[in-house]
N, C-alpha and C. Protein backbone atom coordinates (compact mmCIF):
# COMPACT_ATOMS: atom_id res chain seq x y z
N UNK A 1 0.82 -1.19 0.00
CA UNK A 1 0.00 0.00 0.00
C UNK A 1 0.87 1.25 0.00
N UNK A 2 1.52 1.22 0.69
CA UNK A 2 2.66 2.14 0.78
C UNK A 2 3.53 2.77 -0.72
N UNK A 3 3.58 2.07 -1.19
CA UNK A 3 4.57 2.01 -2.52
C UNK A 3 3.91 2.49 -3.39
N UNK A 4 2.26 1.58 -3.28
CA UNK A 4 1.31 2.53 -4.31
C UNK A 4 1.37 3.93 -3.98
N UNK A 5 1.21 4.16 -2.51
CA UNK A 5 0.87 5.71 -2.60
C UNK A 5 2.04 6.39 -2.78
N UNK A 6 3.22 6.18 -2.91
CA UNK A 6 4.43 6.82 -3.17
C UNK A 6 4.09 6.50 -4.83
N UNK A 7 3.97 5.56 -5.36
CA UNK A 7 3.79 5.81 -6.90
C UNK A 7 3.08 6.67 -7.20
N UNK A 8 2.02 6.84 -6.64
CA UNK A 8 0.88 8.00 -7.24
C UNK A 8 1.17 9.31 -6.80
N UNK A 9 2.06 9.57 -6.01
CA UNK A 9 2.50 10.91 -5.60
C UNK A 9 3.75 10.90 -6.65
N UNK A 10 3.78 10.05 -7.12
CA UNK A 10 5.34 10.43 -8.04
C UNK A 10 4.10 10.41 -9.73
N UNK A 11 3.23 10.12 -9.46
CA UNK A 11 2.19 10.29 -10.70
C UNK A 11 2.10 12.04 -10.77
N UNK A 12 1.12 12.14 -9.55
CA UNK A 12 1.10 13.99 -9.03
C UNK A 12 2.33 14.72 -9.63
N UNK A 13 3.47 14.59 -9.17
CA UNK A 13 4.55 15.08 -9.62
C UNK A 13 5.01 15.35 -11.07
N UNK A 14 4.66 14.29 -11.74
CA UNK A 14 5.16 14.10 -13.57
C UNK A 14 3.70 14.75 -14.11
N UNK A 15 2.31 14.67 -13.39
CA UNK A 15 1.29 15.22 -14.42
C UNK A 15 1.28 16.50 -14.58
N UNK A 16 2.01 17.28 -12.96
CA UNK A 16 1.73 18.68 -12.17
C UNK A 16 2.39 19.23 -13.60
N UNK A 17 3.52 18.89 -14.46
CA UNK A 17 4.24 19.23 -14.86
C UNK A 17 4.11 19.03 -15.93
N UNK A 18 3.21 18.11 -17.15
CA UNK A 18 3.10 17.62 -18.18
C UNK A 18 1.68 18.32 -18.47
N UNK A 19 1.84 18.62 -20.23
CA UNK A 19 0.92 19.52 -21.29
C UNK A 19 1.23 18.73 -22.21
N UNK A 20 0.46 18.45 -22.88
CA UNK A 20 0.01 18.17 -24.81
C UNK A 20 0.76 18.88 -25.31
N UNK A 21 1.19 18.36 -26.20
CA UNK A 21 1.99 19.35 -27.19
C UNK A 21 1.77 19.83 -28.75
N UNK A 22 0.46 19.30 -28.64
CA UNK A 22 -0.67 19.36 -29.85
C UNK A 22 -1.80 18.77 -29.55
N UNK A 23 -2.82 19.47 -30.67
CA UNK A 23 -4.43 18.67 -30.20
C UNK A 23 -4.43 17.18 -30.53
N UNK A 24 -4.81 15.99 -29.60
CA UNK A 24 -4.58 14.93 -29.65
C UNK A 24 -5.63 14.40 -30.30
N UNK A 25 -5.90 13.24 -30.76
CA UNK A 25 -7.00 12.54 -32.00
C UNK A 25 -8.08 12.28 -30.98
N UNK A 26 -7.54 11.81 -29.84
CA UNK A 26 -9.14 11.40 -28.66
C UNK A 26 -8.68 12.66 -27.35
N UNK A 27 -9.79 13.12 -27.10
CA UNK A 27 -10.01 13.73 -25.84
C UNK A 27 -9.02 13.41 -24.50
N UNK A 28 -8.49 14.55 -24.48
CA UNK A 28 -7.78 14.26 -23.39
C UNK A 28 -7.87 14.99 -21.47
N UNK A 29 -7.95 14.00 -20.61
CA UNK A 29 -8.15 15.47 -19.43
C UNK A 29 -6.86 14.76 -18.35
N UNK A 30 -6.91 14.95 -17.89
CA UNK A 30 -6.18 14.92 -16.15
C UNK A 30 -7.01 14.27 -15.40
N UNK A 31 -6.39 13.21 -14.66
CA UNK A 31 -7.11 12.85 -13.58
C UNK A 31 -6.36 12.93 -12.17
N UNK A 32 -6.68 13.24 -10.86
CA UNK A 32 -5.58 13.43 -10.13
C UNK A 32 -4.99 12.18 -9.32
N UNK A 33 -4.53 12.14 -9.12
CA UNK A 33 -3.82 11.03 -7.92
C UNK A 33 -4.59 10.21 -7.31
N UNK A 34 -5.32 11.19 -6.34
CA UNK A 34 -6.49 10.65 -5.32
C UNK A 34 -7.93 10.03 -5.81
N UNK A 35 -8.11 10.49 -7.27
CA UNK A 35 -9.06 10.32 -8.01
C UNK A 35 -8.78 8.66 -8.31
N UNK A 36 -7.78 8.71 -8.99
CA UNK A 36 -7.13 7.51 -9.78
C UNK A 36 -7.00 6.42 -8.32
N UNK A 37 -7.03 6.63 -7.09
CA UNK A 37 -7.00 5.96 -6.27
C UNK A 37 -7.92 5.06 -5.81
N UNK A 38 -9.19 6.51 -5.91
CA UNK A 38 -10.33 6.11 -5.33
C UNK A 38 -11.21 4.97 -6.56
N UNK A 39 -10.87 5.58 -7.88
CA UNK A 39 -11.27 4.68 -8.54
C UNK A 39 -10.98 2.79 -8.60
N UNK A 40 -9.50 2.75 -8.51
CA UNK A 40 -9.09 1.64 -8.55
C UNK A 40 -9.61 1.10 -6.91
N UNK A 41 -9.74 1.72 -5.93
CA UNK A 41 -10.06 0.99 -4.66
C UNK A 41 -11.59 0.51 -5.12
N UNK A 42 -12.22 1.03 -5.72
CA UNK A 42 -13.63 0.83 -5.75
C UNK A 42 -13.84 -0.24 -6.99
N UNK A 43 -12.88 -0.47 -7.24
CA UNK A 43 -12.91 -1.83 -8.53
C UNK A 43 -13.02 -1.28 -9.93
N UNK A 44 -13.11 -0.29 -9.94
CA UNK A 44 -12.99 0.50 -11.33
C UNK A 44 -11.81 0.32 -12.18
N UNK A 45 -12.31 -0.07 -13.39
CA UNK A 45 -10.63 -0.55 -14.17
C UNK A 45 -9.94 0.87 -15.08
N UNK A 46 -8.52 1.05 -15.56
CA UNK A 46 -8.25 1.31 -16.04
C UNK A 46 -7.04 1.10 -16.58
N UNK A 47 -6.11 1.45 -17.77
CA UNK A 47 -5.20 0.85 -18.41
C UNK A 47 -4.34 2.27 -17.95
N UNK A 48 -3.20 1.58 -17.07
CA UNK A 48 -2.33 2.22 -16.26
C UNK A 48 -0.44 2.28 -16.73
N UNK A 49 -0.42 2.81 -17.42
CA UNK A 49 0.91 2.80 -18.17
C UNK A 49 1.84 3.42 -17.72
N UNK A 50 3.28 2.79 -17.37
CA UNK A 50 4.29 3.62 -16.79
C UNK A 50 5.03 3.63 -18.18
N UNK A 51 5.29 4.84 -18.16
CA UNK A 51 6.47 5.30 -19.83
C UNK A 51 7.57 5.55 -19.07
N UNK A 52 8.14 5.31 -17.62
CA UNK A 52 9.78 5.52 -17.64
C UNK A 52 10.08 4.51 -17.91
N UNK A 53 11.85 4.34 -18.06
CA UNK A 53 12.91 3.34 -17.98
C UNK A 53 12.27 2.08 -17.36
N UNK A 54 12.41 0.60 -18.44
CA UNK A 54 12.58 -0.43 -17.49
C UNK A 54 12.85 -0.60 -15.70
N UNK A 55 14.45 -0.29 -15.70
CA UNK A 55 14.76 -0.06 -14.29
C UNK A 55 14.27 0.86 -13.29
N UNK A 56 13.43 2.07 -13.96
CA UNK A 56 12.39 2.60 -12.89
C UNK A 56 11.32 1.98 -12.51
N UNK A 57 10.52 1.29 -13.43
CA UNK A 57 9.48 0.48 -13.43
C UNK A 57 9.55 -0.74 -12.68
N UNK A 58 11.18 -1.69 -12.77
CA UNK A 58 10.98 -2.33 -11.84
C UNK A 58 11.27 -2.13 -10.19
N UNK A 59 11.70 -1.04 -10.47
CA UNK A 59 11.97 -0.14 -9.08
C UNK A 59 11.03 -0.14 -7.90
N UNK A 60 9.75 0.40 -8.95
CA UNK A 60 8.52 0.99 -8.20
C UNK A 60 7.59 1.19 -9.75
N UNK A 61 6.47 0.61 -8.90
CA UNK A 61 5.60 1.42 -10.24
C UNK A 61 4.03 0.73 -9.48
N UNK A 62 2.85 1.33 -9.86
CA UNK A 62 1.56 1.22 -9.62
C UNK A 62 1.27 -0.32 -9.72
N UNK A 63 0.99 -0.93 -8.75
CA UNK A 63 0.28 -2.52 -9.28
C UNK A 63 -0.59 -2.05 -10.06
N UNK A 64 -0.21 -3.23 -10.74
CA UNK A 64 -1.46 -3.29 -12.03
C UNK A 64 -0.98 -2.74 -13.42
N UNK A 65 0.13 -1.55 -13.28
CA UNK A 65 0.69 -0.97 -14.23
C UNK A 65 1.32 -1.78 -15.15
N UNK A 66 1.19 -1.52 -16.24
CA UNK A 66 2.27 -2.03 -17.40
C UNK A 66 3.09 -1.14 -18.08
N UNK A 67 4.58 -1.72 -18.18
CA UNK A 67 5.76 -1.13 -18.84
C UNK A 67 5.43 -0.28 -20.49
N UNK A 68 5.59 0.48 -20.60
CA UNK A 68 5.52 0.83 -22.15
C UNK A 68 6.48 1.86 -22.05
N UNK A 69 7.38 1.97 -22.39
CA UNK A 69 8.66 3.27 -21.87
C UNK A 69 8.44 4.29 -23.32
N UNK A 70 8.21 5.47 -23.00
CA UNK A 70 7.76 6.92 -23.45
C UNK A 70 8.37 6.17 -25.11
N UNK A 71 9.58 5.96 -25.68
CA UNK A 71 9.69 6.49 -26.82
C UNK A 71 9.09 5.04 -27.64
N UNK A 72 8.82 4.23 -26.54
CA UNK A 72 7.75 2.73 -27.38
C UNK A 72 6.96 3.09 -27.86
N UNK A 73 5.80 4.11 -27.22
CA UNK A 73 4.39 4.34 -27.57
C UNK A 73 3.88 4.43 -28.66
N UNK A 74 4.34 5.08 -29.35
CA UNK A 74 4.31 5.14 -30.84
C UNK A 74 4.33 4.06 -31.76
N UNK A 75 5.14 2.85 -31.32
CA UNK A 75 4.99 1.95 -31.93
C UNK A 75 4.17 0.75 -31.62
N UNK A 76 3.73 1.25 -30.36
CA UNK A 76 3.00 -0.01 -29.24
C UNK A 76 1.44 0.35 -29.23
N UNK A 77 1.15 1.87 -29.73
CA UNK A 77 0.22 2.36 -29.61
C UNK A 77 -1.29 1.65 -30.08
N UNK A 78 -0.71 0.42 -30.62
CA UNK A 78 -2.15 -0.23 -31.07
C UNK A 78 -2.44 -1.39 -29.86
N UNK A 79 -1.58 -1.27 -28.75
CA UNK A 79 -2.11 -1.83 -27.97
C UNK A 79 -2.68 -0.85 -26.69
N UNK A 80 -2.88 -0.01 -26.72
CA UNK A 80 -3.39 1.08 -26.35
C UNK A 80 -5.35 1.34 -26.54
N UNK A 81 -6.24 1.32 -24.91
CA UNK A 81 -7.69 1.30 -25.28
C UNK A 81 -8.14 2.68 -25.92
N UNK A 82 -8.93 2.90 -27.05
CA UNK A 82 -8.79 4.07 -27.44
C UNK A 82 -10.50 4.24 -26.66
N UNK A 83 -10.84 3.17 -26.11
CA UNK A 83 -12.19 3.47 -25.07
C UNK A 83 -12.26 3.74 -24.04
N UNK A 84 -11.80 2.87 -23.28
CA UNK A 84 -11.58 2.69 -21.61
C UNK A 84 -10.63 4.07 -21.21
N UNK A 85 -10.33 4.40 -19.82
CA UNK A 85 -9.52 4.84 -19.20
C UNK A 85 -8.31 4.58 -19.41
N UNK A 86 -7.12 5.38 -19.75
CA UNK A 86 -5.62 5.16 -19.99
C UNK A 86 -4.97 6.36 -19.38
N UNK A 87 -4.52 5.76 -18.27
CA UNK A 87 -3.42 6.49 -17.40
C UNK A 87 -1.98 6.27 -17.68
N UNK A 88 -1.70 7.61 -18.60
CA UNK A 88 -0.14 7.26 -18.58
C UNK A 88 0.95 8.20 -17.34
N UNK A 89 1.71 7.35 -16.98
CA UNK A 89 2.49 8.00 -15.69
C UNK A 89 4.05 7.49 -16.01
């Protein structure tokens, strides 16, 4: 439990700080930390993506999260829900 909430405060940290850098093809918003918490405590699913380094990821990273490291995406992107919830951190 612990680790999660240090992951999601290290989520807080990278979103506080992250903007689009063009208009994106699907809708995009922010969700916060505590949000993303409360959802997953309550059984709510979503597709939870860590884009750092391998070795950060196995460091620490959100249960449940899966590896996709930032400059993959692009090529991985068709495994990506263009429906559901997608948290990238």
């Amino acid at each position: 439990m612990r680790r999660t909430l240090i992951a999601l405060g290290t989520v807080a940290v990278l979103l506080a700080g992250a903007a689009p850098a063009a208009p994106p093809e699907y809708p995009v918003s922010y969700i916060k930390v505590d949000e993303l918490k409360a959802l997953l405590d309550r059984g709510g699913t979503a597709d939870v993506i860590d884009v750092r380094k391998w070795d950060q990821y196995v460091e620490l990273h959100i249960e449940g999260a899966r590896s996709m490291p930032l400059r993959a995406v692009p090529a991985r992107a068709h495994e990506i829900s263009r429906t559901g919830l997608v948290v990238f951190y």
